[in-house]
N, C-alpha and C. Protein backbone atom coordinates (compact mmCIF):
# COMPACT_ATOMS: atom_id res chain seq x y z
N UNK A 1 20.08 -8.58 2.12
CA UNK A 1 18.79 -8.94 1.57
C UNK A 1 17.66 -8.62 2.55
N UNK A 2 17.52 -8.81 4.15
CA UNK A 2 16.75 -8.55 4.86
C UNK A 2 16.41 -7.37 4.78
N UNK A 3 17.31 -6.21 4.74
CA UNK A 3 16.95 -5.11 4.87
C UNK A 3 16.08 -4.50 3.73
N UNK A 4 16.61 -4.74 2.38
CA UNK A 4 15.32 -4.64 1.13
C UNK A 4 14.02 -5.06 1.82
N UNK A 5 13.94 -6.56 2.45
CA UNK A 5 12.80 -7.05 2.21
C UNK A 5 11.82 -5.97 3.45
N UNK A 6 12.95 -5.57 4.57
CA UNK A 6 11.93 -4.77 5.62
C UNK A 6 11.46 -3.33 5.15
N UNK A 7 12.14 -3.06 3.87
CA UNK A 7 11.62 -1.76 3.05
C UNK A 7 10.55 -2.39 2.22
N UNK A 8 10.19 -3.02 1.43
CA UNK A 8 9.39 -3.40 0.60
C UNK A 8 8.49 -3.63 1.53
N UNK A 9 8.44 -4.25 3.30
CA UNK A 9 7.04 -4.39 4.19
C UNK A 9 6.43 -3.29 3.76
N UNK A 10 7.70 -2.18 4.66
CA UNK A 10 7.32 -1.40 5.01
C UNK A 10 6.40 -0.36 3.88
N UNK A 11 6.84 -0.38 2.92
CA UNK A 11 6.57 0.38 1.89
C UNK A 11 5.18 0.15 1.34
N UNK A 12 4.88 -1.21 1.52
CA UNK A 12 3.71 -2.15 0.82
C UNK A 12 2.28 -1.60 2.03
N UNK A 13 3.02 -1.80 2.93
CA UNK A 13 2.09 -1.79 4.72
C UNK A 13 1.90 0.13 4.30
N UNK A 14 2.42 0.74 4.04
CA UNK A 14 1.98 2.29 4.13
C UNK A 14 0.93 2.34 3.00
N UNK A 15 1.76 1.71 1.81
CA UNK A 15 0.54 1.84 0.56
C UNK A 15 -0.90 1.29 1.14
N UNK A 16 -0.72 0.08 1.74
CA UNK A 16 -2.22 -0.31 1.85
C UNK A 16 -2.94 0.47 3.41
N UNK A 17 -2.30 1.06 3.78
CA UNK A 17 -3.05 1.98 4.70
C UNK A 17 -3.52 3.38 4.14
N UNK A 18 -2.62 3.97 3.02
CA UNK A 18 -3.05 5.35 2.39
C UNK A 18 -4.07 4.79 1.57
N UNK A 19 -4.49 3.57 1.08
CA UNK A 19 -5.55 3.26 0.13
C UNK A 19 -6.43 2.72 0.75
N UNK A 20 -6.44 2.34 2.31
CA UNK A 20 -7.77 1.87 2.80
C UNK A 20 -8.34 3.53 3.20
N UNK A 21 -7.36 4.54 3.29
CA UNK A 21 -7.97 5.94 4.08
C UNK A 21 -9.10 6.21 2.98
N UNK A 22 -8.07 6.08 1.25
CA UNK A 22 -8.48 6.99 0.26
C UNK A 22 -9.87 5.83 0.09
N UNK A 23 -10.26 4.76 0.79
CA UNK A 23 -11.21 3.68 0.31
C UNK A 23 -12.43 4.66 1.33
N UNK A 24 -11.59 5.08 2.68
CA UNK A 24 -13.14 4.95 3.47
C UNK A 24 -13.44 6.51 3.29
N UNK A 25 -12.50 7.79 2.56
CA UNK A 25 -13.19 8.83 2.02
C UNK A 25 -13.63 8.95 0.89
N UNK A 26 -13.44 7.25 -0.22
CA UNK A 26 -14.83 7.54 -1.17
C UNK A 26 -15.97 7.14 -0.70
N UNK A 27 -15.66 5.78 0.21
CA UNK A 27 -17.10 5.27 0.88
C UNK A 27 -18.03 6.17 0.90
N UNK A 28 -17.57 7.22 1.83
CA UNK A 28 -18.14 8.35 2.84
C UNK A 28 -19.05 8.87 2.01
N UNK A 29 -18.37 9.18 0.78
CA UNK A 29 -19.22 10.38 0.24
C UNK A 29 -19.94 9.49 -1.10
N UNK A 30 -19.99 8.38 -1.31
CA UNK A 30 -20.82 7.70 -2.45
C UNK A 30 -21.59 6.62 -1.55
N UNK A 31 -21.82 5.90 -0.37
CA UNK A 31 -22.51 5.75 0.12
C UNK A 31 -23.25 5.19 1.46
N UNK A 32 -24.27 4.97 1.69
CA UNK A 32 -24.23 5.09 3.49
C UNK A 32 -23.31 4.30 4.37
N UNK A 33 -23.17 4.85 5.10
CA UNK A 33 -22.58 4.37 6.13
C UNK A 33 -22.81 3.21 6.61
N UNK A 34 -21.44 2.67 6.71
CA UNK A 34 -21.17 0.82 7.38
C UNK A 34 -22.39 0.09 6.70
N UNK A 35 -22.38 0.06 5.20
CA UNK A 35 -23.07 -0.81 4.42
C UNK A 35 -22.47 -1.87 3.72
N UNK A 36 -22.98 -2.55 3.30
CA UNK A 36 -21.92 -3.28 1.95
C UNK A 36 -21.18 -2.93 1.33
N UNK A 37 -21.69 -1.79 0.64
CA UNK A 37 -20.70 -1.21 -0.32
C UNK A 37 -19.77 0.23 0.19
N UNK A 38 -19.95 0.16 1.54
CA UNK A 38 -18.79 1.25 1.81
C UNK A 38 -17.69 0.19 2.78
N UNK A 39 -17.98 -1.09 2.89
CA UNK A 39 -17.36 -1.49 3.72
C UNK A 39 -15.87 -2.31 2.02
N UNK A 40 -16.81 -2.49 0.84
CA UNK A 40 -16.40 -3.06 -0.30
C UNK A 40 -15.39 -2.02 -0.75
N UNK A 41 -16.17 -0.72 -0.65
CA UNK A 41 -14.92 0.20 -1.12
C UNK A 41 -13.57 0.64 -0.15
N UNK A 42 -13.96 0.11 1.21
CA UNK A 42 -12.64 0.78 1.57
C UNK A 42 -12.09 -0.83 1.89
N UNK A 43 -12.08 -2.09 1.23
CA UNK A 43 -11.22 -3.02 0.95
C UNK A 43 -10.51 -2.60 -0.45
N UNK A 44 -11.42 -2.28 -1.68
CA UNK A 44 -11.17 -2.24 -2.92
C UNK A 44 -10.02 -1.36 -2.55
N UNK A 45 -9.84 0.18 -1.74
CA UNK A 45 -8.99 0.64 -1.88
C UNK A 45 -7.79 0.36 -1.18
N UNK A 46 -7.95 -0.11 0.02
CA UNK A 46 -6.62 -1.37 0.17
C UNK A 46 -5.86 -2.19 -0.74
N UNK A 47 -6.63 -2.74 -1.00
CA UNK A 47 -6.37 -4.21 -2.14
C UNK A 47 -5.34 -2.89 -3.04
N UNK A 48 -5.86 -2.28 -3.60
CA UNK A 48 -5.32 -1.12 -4.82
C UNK A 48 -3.88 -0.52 -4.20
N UNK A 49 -3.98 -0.41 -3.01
CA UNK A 49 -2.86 0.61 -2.23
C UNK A 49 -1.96 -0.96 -2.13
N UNK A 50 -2.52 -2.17 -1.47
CA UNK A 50 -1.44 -3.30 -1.50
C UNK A 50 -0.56 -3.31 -2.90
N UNK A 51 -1.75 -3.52 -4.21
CA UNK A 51 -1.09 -4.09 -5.03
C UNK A 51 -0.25 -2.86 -5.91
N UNK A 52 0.22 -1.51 -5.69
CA UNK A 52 0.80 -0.57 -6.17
C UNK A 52 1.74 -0.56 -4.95
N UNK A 53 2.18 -0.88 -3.85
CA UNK A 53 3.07 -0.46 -2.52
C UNK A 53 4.38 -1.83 -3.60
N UNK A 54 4.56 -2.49 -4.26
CA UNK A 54 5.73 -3.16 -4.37
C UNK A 54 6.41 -2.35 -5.85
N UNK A 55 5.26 -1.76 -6.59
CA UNK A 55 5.74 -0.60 -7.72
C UNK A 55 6.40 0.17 -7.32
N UNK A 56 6.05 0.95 -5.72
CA UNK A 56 6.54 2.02 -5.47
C UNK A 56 7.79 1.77 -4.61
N UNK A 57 7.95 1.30 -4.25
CA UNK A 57 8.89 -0.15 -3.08
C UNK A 57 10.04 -0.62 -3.79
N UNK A 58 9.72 -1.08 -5.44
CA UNK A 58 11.04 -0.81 -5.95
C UNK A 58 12.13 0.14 -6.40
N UNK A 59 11.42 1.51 -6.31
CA UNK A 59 11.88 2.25 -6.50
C UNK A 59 12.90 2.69 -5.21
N UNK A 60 12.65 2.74 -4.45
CA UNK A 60 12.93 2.74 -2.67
C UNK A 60 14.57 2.06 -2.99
N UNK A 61 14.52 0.64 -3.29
CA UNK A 61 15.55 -0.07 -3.22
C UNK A 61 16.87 0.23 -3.96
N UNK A 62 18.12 0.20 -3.36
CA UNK A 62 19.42 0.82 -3.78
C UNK A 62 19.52 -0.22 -4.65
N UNK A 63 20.73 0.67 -5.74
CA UNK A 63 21.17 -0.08 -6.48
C UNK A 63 22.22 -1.58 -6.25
N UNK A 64 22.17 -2.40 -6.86
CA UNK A 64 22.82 -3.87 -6.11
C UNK A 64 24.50 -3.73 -6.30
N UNK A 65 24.73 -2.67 -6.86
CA UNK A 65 26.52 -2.52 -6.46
C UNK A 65 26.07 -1.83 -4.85
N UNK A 66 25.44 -1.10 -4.50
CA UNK A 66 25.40 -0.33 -3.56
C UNK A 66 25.44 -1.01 -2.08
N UNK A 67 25.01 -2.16 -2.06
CA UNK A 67 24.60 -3.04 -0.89
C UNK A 67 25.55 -3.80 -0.89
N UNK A 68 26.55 -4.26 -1.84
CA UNK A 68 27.69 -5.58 -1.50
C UNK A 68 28.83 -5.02 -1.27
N UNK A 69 29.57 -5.69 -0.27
CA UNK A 69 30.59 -5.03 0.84
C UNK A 69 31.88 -5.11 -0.30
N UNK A 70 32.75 -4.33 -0.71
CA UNK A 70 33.91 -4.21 -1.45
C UNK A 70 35.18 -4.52 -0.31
């Protein structure tokens, strides 16, 4: 069971780093710099990359014959 759960971190922790990147290259280009709303969009795209990293995270995970010792 530990080992799922250190794939699902891990998996969740990459999503929300590729969605804070994809947050601070819309910032960039919709609006100024270190304002409200570029600081809003590169949470929004975190938050987005968190809450899609356990969609993609299950997929990751072996099947449950695959993990129990015979």
């Amino acid at each position: 069971m530990l080992p799922e759960l250190k794939l699902i971190a891990k998996v969740v922790g990459v999503c929300t780093l590729i969605g804070g990147i994809a947050g601070v290259l819309v910032a960039g280009l919709g609006t100024e710099l270190f304002s409200l709303d570029f600081f809003l969009w590169i949470a929004g795209g975190a938050a987005a990359g968190a809450a899609v990293g356990p969609i993609f995270a299950y997929g990751f995970l072996p099947e449950s014959g695959e993990t129990e010792q015979s």
